[in-house]
N, C-alpha and C. Protein backbone atom coordinates (compact mmCIF):
# COMPACT_ATOMS: atom_id res chain seq x y z
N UNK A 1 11.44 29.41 -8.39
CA UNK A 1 12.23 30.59 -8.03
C UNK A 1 11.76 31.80 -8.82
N UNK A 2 12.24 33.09 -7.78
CA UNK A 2 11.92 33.97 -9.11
C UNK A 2 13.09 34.49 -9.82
N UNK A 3 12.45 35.48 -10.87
CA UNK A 3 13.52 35.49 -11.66
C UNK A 3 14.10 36.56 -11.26
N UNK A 4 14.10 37.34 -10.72
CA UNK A 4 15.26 38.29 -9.78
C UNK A 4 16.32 37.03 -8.96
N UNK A 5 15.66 36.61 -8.20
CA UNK A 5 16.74 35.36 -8.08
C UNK A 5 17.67 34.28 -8.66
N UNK A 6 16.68 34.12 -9.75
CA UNK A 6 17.68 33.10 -10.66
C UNK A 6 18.67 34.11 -11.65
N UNK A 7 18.34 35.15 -11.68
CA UNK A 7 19.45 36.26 -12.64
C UNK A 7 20.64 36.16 -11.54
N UNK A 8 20.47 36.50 -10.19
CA UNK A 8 21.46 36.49 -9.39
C UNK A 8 22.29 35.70 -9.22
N UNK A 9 21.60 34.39 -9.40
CA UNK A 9 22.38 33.32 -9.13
C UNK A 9 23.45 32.81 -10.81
N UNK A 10 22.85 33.16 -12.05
CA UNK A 10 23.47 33.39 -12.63
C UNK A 10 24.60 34.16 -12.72
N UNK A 11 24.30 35.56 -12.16
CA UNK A 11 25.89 36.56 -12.05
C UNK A 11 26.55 36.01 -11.29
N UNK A 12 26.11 35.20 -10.32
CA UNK A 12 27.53 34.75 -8.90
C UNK A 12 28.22 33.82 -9.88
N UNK A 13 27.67 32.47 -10.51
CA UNK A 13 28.03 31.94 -11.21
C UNK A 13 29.08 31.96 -12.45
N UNK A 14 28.48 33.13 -12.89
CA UNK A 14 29.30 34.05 -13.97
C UNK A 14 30.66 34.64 -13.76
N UNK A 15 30.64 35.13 -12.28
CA UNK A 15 31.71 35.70 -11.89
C UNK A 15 32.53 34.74 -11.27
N UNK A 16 32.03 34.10 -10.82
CA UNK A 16 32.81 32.43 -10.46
C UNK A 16 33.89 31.80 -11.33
N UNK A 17 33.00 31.95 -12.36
CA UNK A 17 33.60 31.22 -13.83
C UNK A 17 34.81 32.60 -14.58
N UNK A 18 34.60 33.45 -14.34
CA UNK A 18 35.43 34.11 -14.69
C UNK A 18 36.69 34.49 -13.83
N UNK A 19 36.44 34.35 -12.42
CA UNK A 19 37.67 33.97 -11.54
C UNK A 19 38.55 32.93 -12.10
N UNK A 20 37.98 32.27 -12.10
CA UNK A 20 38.81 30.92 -12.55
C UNK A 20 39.42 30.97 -13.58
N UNK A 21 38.51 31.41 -14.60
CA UNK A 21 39.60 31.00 -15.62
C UNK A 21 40.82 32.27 -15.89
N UNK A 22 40.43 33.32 -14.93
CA UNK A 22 41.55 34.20 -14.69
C UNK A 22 42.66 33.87 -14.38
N UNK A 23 42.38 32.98 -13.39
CA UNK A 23 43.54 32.51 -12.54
C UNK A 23 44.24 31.31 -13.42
N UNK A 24 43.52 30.58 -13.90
CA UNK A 24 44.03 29.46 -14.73
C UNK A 24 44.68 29.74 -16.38
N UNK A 25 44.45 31.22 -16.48
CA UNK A 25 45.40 32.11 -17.48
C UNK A 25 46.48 32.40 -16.59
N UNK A 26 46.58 32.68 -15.47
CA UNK A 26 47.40 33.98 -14.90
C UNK A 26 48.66 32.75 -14.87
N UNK A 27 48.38 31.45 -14.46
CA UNK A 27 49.22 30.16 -13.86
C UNK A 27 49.84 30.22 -14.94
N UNK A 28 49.20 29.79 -16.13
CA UNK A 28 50.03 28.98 -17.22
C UNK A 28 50.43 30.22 -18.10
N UNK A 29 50.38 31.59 -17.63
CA UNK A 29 51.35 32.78 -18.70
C UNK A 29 51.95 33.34 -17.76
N UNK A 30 52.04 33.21 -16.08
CA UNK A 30 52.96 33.79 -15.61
C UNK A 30 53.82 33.06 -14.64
N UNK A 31 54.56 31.99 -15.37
CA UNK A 31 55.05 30.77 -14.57
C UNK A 31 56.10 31.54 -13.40
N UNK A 32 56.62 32.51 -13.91
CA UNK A 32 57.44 32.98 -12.72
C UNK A 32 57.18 33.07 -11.14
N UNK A 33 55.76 33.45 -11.11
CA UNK A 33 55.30 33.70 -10.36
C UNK A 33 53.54 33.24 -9.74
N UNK A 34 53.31 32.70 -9.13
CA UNK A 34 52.11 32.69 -8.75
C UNK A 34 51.00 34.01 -8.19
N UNK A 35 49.91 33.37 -8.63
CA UNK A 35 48.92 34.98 -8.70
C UNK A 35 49.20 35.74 -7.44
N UNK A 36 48.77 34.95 -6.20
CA UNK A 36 49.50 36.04 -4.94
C UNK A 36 50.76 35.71 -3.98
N UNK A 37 51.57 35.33 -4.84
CA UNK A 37 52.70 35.00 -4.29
C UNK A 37 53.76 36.39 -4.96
N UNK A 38 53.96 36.94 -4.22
CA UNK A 38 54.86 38.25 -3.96
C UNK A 38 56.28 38.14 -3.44
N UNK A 39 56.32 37.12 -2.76
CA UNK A 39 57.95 36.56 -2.46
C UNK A 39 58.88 36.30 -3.29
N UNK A 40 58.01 35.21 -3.89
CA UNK A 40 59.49 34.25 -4.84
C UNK A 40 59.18 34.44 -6.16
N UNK A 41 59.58 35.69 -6.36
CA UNK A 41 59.76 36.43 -7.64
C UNK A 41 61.10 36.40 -8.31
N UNK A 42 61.27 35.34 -9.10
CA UNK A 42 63.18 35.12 -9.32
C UNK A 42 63.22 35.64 -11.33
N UNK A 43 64.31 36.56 -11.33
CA UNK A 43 64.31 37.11 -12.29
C UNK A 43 65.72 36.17 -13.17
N UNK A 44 66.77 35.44 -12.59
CA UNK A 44 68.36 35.31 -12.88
C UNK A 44 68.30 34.08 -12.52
N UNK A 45 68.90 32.69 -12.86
CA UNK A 45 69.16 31.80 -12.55
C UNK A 45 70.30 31.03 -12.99
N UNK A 46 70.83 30.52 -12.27
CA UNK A 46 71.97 29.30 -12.69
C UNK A 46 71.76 27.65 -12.81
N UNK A 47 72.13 26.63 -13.29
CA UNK A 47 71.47 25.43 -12.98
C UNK A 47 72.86 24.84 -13.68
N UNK A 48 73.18 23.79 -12.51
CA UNK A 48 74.54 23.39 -12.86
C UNK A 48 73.97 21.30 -13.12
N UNK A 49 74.38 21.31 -14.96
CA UNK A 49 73.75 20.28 -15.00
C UNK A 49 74.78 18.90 -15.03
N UNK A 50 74.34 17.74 -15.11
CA UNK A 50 75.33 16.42 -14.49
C UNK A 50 76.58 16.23 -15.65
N UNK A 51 76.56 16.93 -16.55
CA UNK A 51 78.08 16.98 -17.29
C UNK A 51 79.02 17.86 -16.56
N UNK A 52 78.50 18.34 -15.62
CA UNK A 52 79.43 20.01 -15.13
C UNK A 52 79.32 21.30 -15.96
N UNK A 53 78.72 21.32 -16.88
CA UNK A 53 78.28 22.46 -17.84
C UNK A 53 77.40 23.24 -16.68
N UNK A 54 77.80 24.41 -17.08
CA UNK A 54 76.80 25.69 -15.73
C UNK A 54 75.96 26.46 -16.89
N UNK A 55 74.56 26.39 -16.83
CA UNK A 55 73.60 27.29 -17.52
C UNK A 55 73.03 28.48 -16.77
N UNK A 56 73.43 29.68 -17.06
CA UNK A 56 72.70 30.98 -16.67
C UNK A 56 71.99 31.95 -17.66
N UNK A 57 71.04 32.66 -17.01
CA UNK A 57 70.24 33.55 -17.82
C UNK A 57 69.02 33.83 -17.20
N UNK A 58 68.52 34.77 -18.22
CA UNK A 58 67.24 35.16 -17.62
C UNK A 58 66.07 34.03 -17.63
N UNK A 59 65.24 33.88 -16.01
CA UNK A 59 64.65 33.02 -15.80
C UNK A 59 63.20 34.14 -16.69
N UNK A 60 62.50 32.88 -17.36
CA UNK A 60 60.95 32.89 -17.73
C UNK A 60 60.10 32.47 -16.64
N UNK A 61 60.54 31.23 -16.39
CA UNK A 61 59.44 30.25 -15.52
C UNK A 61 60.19 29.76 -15.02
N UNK A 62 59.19 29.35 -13.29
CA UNK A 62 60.13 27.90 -12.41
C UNK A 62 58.63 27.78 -11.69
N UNK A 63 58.71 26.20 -11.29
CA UNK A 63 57.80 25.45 -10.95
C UNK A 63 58.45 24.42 -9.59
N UNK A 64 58.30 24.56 -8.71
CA UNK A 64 58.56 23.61 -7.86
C UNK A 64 57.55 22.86 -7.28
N UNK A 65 57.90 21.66 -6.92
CA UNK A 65 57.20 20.33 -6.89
C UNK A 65 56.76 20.00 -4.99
N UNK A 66 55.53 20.39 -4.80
CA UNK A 66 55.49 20.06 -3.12
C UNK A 66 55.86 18.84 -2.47
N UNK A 67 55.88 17.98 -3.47
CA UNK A 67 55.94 16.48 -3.24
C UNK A 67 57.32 15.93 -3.29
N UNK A 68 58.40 16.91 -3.62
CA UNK A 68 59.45 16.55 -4.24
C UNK A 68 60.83 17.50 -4.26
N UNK A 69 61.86 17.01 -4.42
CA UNK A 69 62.98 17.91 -4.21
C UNK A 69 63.49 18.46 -5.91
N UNK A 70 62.41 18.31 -6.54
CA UNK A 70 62.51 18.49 -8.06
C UNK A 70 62.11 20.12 -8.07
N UNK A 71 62.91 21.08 -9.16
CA UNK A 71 62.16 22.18 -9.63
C UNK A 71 62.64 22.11 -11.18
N UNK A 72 61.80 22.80 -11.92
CA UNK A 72 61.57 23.26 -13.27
C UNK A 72 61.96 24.11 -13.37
N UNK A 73 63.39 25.15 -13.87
CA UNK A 73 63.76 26.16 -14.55
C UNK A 73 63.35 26.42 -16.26
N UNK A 74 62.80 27.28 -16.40
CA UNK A 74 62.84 27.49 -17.96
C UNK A 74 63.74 28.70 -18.18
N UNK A 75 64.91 28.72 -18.34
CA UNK A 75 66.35 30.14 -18.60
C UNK A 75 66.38 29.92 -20.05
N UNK A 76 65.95 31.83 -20.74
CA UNK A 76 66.30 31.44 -21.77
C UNK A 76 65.53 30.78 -22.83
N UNK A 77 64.10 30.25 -22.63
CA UNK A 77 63.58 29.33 -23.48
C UNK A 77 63.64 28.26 -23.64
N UNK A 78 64.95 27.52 -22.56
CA UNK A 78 65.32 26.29 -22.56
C UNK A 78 64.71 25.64 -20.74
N UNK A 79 64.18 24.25 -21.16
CA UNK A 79 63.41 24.01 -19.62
C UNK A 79 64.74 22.85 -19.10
N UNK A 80 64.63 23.05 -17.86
CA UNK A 80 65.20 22.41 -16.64
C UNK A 80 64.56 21.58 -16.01
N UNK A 81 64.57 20.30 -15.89
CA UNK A 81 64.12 19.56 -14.23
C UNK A 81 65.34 19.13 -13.75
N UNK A 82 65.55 19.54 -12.47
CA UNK A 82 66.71 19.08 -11.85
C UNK A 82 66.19 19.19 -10.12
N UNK A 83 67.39 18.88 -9.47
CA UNK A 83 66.97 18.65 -7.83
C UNK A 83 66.95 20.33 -7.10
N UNK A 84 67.07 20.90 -6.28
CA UNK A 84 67.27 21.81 -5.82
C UNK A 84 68.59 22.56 -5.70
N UNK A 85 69.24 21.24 -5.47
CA UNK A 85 71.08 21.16 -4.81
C UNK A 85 71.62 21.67 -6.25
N UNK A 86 70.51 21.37 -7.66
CA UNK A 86 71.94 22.31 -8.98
C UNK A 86 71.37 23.52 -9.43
N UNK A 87 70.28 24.11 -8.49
CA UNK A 87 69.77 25.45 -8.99
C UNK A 87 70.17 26.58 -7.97
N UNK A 88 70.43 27.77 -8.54
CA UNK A 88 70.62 29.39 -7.95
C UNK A 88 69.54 30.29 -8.60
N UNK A 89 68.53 30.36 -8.02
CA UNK A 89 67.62 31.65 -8.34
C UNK A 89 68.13 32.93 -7.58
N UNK A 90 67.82 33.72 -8.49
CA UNK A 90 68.06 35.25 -7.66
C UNK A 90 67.26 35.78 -8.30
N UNK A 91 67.09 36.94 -7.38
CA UNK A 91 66.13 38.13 -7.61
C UNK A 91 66.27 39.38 -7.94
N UNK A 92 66.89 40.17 -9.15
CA UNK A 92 68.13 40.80 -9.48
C UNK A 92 66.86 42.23 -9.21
């Protein structure tokens, strides 16, 4: 190859690698939200847990499960797994 070509193929590469690990920062520091997900932007949450105790506050992070009727609240600093049926997200 020449080397005008193999430089090129280095920058695609380069920029490849730097997508990624953009995105694989953006996941794990902006749990609220996914990189182009613009919808389900939830700022407020409630999560009513199996003693009957009701937890609200400002949501950090939530993670829901494709496989599953499970989501992850983190309100507050404190994390959640529970079913769907004991969470209230809102979008204040």
């Amino acid at each position: 190859m020449k080397t005008k070509t193999k430089l090129i193929l280095a920058a695609i590469v380069v920029v490849a690698l730097a997508v990624l690990a953009f995105v694989v920062y953006w996941e794990t520091h902006h749990g609220n939200r996914q990189l182009f997900d613009l919808q389900y932007r939830f700022n407020y949450g409630i999560v009513k847990l199996p003693n009957g105790e009701v937890v609200e506050g400002k949501v950090s992070s939530w993670l829901d499960y494709s496989d599953s009727d499970s989501v992850q609240v983190t309100i507050d600093g404190k994390t959640y797994l529970t079913h769907y049926a004991n969470v209230c997200l809102i979008d204040q």
